[in-house]
N, C-alpha and C. Protein backbone atom coordinates (compact mmCIF):
# COMPACT_ATOMS: atom_id res chain seq x y z
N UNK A 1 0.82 -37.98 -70.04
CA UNK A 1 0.01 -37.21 -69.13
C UNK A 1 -1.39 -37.08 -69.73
N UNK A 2 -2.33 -37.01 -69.27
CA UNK A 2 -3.50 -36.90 -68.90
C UNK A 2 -4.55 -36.62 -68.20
N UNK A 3 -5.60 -35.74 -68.67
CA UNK A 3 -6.73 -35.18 -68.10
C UNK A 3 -7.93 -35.50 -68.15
N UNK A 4 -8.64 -35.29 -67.33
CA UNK A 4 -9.93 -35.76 -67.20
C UNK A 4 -10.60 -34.34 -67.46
N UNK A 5 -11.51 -33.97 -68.56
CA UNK A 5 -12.27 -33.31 -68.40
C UNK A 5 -13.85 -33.66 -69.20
N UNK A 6 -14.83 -33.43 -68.56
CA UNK A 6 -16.73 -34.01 -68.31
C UNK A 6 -16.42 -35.67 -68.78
N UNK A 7 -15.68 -36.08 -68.05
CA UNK A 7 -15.52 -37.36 -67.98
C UNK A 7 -15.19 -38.51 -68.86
N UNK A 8 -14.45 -37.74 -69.80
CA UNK A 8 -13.99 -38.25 -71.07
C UNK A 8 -12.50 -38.06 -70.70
N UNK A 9 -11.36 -38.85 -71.21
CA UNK A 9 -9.74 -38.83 -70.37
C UNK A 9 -9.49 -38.09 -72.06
N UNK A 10 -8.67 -37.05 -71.82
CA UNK A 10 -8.27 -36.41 -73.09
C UNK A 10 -6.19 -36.57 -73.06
N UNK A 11 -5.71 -36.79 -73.99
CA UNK A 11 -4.69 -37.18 -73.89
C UNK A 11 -3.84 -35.42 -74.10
N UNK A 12 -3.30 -34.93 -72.63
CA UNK A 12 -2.70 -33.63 -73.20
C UNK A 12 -1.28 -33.46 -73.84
N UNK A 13 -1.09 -32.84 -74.89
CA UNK A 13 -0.26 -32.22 -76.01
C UNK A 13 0.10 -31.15 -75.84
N UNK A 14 0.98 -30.68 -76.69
CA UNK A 14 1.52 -29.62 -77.26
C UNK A 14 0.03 -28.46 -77.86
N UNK A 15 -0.27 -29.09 -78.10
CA UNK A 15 -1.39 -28.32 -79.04
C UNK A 15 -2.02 -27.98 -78.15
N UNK A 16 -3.00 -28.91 -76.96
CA UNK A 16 -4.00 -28.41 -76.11
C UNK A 16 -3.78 -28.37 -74.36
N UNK A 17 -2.11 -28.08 -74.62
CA UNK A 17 -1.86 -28.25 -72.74
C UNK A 17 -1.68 -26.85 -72.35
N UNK A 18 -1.95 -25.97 -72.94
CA UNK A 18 -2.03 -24.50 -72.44
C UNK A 18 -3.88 -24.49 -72.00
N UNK A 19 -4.68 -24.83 -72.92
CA UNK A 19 -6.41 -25.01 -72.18
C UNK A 19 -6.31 -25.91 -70.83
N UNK A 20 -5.16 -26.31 -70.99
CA UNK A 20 -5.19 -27.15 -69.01
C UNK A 20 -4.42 -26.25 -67.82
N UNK A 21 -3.88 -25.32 -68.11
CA UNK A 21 -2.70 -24.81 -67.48
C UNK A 21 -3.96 -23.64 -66.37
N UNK A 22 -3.74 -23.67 -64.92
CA UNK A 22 -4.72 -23.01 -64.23
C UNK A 22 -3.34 -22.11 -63.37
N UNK A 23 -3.81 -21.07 -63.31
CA UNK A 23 -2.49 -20.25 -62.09
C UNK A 23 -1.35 -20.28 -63.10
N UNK A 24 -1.49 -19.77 -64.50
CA UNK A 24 -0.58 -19.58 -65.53
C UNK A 24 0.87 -18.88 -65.21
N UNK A 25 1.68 -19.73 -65.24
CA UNK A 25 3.80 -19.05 -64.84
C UNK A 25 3.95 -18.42 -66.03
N UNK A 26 3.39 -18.80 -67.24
CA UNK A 26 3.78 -18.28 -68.67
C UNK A 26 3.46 -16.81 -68.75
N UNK A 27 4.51 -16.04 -69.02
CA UNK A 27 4.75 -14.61 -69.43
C UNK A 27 4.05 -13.78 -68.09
N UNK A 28 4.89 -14.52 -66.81
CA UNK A 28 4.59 -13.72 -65.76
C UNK A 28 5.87 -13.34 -65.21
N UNK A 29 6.97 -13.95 -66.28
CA UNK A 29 8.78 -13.40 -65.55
C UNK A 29 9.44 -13.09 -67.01
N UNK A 30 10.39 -12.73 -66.82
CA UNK A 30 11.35 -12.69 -68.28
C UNK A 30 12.52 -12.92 -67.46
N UNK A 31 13.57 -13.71 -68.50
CA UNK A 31 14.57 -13.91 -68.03
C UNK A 31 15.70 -13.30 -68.96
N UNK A 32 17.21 -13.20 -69.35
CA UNK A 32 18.17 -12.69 -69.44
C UNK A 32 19.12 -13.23 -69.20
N UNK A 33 19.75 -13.70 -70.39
CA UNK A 33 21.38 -14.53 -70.28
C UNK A 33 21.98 -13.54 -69.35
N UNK A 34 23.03 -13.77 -68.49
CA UNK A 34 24.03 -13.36 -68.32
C UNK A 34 25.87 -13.95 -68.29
N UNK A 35 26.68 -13.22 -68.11
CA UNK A 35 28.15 -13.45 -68.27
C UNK A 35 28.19 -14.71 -67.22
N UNK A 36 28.55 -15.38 -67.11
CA UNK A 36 29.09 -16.17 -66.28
C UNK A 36 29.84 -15.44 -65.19
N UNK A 37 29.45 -15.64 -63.89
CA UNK A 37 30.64 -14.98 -63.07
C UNK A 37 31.35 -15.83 -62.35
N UNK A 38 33.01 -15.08 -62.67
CA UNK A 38 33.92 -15.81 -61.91
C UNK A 38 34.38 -15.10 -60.96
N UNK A 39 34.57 -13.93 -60.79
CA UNK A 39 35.34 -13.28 -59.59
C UNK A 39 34.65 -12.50 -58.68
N UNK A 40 35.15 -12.10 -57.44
CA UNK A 40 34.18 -11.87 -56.17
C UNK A 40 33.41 -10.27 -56.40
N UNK A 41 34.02 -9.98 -57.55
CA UNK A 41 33.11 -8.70 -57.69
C UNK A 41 32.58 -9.14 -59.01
N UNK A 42 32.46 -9.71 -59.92
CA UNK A 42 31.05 -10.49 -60.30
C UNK A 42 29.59 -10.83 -59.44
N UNK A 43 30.45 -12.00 -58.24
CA UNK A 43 28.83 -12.19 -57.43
C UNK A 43 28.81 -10.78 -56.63
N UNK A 44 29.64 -10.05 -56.41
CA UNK A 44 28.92 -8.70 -55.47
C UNK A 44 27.76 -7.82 -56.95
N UNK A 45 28.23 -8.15 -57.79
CA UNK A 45 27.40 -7.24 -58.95
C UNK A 45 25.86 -8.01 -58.41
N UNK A 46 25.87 -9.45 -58.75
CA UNK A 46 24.79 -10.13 -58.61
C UNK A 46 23.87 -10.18 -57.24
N UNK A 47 24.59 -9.63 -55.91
CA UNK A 47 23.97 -9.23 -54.82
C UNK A 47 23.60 -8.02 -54.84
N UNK A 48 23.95 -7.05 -55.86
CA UNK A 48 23.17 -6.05 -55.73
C UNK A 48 21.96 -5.99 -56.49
N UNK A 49 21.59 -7.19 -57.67
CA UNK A 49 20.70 -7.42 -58.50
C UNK A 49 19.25 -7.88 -57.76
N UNK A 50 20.11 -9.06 -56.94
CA UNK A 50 19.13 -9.64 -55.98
C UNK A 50 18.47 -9.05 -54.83
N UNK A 51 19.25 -8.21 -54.33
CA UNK A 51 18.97 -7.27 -53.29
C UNK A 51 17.51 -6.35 -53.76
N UNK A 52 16.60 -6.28 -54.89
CA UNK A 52 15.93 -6.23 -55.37
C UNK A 52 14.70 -7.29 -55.65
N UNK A 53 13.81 -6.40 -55.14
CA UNK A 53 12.48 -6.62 -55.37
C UNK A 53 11.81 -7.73 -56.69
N UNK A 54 11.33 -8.82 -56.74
CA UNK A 54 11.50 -9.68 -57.97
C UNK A 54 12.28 -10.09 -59.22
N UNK A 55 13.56 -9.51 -58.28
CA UNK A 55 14.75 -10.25 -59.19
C UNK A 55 15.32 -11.91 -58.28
N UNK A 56 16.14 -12.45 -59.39
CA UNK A 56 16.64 -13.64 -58.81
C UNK A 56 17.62 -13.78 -60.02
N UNK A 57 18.33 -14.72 -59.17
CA UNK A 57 19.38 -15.69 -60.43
C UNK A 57 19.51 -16.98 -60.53
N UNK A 58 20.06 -17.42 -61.43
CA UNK A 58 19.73 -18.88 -61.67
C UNK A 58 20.54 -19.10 -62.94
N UNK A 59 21.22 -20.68 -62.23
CA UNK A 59 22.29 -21.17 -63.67
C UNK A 59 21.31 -23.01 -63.54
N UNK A 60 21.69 -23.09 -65.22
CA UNK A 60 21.21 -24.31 -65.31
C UNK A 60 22.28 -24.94 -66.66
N UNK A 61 21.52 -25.50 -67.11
CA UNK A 61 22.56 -26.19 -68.13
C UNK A 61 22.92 -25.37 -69.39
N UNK A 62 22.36 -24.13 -69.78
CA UNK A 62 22.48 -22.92 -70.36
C UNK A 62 23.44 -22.34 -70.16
N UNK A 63 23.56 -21.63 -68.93
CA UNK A 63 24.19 -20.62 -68.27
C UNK A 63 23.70 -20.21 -66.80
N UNK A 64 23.77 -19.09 -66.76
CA UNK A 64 23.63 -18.16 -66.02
C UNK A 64 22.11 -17.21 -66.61
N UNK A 65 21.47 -17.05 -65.70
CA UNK A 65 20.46 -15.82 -66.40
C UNK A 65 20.29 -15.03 -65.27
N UNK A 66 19.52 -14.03 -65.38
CA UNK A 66 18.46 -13.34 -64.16
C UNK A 66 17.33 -13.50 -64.67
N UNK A 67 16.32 -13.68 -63.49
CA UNK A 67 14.87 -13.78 -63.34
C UNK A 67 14.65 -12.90 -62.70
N UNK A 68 13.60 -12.05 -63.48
CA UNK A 68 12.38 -11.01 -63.59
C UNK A 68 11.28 -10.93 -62.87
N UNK A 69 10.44 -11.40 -61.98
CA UNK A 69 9.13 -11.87 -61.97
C UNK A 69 8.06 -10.40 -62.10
N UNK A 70 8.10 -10.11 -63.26
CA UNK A 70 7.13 -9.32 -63.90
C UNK A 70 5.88 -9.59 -65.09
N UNK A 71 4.73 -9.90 -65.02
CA UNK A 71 3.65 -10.07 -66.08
C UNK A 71 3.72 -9.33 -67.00
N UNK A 72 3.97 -9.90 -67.93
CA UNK A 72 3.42 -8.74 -69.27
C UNK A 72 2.29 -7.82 -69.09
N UNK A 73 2.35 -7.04 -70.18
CA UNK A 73 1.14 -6.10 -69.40
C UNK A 73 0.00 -6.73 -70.38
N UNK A 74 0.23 -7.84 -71.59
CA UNK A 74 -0.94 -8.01 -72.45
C UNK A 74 -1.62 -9.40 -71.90
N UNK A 75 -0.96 -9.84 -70.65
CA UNK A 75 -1.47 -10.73 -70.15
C UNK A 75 -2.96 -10.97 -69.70
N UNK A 76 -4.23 -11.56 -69.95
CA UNK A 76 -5.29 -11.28 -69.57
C UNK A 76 -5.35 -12.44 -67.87
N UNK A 77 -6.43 -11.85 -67.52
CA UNK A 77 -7.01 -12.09 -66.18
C UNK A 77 -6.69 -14.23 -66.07
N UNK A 78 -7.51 -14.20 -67.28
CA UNK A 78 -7.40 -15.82 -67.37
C UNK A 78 -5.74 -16.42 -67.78
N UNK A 79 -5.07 -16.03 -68.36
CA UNK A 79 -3.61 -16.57 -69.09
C UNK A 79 -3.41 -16.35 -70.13
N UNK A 80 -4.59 -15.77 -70.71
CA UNK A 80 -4.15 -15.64 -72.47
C UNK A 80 -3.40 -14.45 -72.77
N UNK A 81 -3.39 -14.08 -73.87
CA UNK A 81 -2.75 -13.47 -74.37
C UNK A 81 -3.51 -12.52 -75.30
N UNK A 82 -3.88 -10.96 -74.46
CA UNK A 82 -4.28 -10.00 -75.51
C UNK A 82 -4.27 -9.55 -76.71
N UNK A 83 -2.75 -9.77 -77.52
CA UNK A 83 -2.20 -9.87 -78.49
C UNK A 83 -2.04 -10.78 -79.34
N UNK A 84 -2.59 -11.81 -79.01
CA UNK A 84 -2.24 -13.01 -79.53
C UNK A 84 -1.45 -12.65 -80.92
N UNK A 85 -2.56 -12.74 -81.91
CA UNK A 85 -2.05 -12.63 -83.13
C UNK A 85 -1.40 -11.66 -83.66
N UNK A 86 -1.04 -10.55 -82.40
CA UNK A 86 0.00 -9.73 -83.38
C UNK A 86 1.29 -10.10 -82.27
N UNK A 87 1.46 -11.10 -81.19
CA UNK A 87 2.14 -10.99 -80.68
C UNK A 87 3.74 -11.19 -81.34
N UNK A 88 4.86 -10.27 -80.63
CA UNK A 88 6.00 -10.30 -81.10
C UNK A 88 6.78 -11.61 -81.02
N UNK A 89 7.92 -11.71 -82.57
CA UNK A 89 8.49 -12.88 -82.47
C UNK A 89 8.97 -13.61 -81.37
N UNK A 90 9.30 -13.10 -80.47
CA UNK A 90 10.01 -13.97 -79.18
C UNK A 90 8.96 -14.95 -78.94
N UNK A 91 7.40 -14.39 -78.43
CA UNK A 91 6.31 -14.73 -77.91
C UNK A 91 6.07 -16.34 -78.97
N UNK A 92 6.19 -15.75 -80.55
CA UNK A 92 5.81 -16.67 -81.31
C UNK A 92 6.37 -17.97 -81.43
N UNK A 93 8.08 -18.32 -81.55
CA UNK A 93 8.70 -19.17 -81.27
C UNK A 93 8.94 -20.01 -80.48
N UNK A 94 8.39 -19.23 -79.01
CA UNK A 94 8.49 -19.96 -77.68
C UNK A 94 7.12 -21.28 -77.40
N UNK A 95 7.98 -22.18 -77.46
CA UNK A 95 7.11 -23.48 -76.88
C UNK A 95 6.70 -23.88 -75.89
N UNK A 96 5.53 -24.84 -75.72
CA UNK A 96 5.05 -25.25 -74.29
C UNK A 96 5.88 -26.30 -74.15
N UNK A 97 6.85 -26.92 -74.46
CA UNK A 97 7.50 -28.31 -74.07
C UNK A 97 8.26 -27.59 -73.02
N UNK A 98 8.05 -28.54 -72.14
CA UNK A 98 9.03 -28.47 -70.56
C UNK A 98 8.54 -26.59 -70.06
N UNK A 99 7.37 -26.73 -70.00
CA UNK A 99 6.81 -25.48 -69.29
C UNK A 99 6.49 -25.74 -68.03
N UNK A 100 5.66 -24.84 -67.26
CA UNK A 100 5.28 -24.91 -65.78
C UNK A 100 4.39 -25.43 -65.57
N UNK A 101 3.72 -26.03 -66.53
CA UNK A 101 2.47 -27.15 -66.44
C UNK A 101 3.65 -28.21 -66.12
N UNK A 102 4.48 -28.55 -66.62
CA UNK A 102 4.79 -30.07 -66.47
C UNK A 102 5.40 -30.09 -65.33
N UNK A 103 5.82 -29.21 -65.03
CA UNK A 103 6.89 -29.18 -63.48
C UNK A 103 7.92 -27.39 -62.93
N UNK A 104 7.93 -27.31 -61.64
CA UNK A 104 8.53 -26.22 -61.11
C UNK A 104 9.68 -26.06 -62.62
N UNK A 105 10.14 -24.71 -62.94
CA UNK A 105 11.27 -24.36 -63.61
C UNK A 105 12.35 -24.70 -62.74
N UNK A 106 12.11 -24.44 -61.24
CA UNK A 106 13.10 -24.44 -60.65
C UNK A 106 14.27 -25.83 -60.50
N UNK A 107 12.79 -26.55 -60.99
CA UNK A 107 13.65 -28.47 -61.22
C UNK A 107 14.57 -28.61 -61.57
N UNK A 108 14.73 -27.50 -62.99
CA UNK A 108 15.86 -27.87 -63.73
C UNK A 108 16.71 -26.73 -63.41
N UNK A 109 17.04 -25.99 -62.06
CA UNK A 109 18.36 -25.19 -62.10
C UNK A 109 19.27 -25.75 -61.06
N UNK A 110 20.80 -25.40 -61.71
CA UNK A 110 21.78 -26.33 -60.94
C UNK A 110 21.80 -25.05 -59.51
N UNK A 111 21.83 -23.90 -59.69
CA UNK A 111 21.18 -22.95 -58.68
C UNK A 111 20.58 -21.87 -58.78
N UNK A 112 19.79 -21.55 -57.64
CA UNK A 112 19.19 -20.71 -57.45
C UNK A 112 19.12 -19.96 -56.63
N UNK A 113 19.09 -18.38 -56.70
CA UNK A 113 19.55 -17.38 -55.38
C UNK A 113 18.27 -16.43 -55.47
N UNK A 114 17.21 -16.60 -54.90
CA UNK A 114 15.89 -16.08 -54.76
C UNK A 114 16.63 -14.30 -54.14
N UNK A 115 17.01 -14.53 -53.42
CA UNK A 115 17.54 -13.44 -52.27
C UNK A 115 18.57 -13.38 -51.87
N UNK A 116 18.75 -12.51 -51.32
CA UNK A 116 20.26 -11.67 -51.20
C UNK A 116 21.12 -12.88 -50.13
N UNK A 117 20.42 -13.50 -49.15
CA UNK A 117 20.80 -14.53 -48.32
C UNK A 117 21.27 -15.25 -48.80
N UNK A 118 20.24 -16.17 -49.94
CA UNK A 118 20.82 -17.82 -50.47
C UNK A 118 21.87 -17.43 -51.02
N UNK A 119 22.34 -16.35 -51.49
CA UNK A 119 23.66 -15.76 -52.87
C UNK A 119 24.84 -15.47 -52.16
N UNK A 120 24.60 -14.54 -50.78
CA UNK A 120 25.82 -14.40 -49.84
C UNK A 120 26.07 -15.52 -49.35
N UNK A 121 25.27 -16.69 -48.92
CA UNK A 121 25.57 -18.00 -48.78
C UNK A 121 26.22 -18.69 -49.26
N UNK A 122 26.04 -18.60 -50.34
CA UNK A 122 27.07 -19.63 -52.09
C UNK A 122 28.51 -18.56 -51.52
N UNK A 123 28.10 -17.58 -51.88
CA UNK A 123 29.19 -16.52 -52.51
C UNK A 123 30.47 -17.01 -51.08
N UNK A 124 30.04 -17.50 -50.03
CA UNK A 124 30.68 -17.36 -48.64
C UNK A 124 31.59 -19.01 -49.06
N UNK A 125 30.58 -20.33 -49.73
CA UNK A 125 31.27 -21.18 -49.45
C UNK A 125 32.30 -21.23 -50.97
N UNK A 126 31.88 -20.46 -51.90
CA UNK A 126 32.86 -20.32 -52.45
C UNK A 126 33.86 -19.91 -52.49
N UNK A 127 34.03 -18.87 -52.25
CA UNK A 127 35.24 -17.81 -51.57
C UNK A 127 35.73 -17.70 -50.19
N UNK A 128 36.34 -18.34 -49.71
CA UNK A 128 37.12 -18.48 -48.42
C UNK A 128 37.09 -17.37 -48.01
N UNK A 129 37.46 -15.85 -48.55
CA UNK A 129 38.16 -14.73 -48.02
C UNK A 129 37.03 -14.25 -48.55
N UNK A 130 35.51 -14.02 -48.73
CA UNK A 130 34.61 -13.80 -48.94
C UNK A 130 34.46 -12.63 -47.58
N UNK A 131 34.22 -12.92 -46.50
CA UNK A 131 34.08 -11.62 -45.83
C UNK A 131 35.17 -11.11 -45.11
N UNK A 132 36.73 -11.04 -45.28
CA UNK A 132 37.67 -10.25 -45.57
C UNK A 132 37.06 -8.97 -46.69
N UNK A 133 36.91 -9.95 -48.16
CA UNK A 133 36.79 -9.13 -48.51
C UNK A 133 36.11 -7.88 -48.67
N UNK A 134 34.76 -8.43 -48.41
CA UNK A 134 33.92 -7.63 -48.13
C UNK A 134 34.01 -6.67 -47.27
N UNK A 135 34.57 -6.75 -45.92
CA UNK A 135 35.28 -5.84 -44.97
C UNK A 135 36.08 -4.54 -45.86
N UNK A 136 36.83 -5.17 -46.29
CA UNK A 136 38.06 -3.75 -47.31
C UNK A 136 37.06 -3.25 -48.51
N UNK A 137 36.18 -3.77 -48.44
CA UNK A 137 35.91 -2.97 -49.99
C UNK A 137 35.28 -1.13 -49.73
């Protein structure tokens, strides 16, 4: 990959592909392993997660997590990072390889339940007796 900037082609890296990144995804969500769910009051836990305001879920080759979509609060106007140098270990370890410059996150999830709909959807073709159950509960 590669950029053009004052008309010189600069080859982007690790090192300088955050100075290319415009409409920054980085440290505007947090995410959160979760349990794997297998039983129908597992995904009812997870419809009540979603049923909420910038939450979501999402399994990929990891697991299971929930998504956050909340900004840090040391986030500046441009993408950087207020804190930089005192920022906490999590912040420090975390790499730009396979970030939101290179492509949607969403590329790589096997699913995704934005909203309470797409999740009762799954939850319906998984569970046959899905709204039985739901009826008795």
């Amino acid at each position: 990959m590669a950029a053009k900037k004052t008309n010189k082609i600069i080859k982007i890296t690790s090192d300088n592909k955050c100075s290319f990144c415009t409409n920054s995804k980085c440290c505007t969500y947090i995410t959160q392993q979760i349990d794997t769910p297998r039983a129908m009051g597992d995904f009812e836990h997870l419809l009540w997660l979603v049923s909420h305001d910038h939450v979501q879920v999402y399994k990929d080759s990891d697991g299971w997590f929930l998504l956050v979509d909340t900004p840090c609060g040391h986030l500046l106007a441009d993408g950087r990072c207020d804190i930089y140098e005192e920022r906490p270990a999590i912040c420090r370890n975390h790499t730009n390889d396979g970030c939101e410059f290179d492509g949607p996150a969403e590329d790589g999830f096997d699913r995704y339940f934005n909203d309470y709909e797409s999740l009762v959807k799954y939850c319906r073709q998984r569970f046959k007796s899905w709204d039985k159950h739901i009826r008795r509960a």
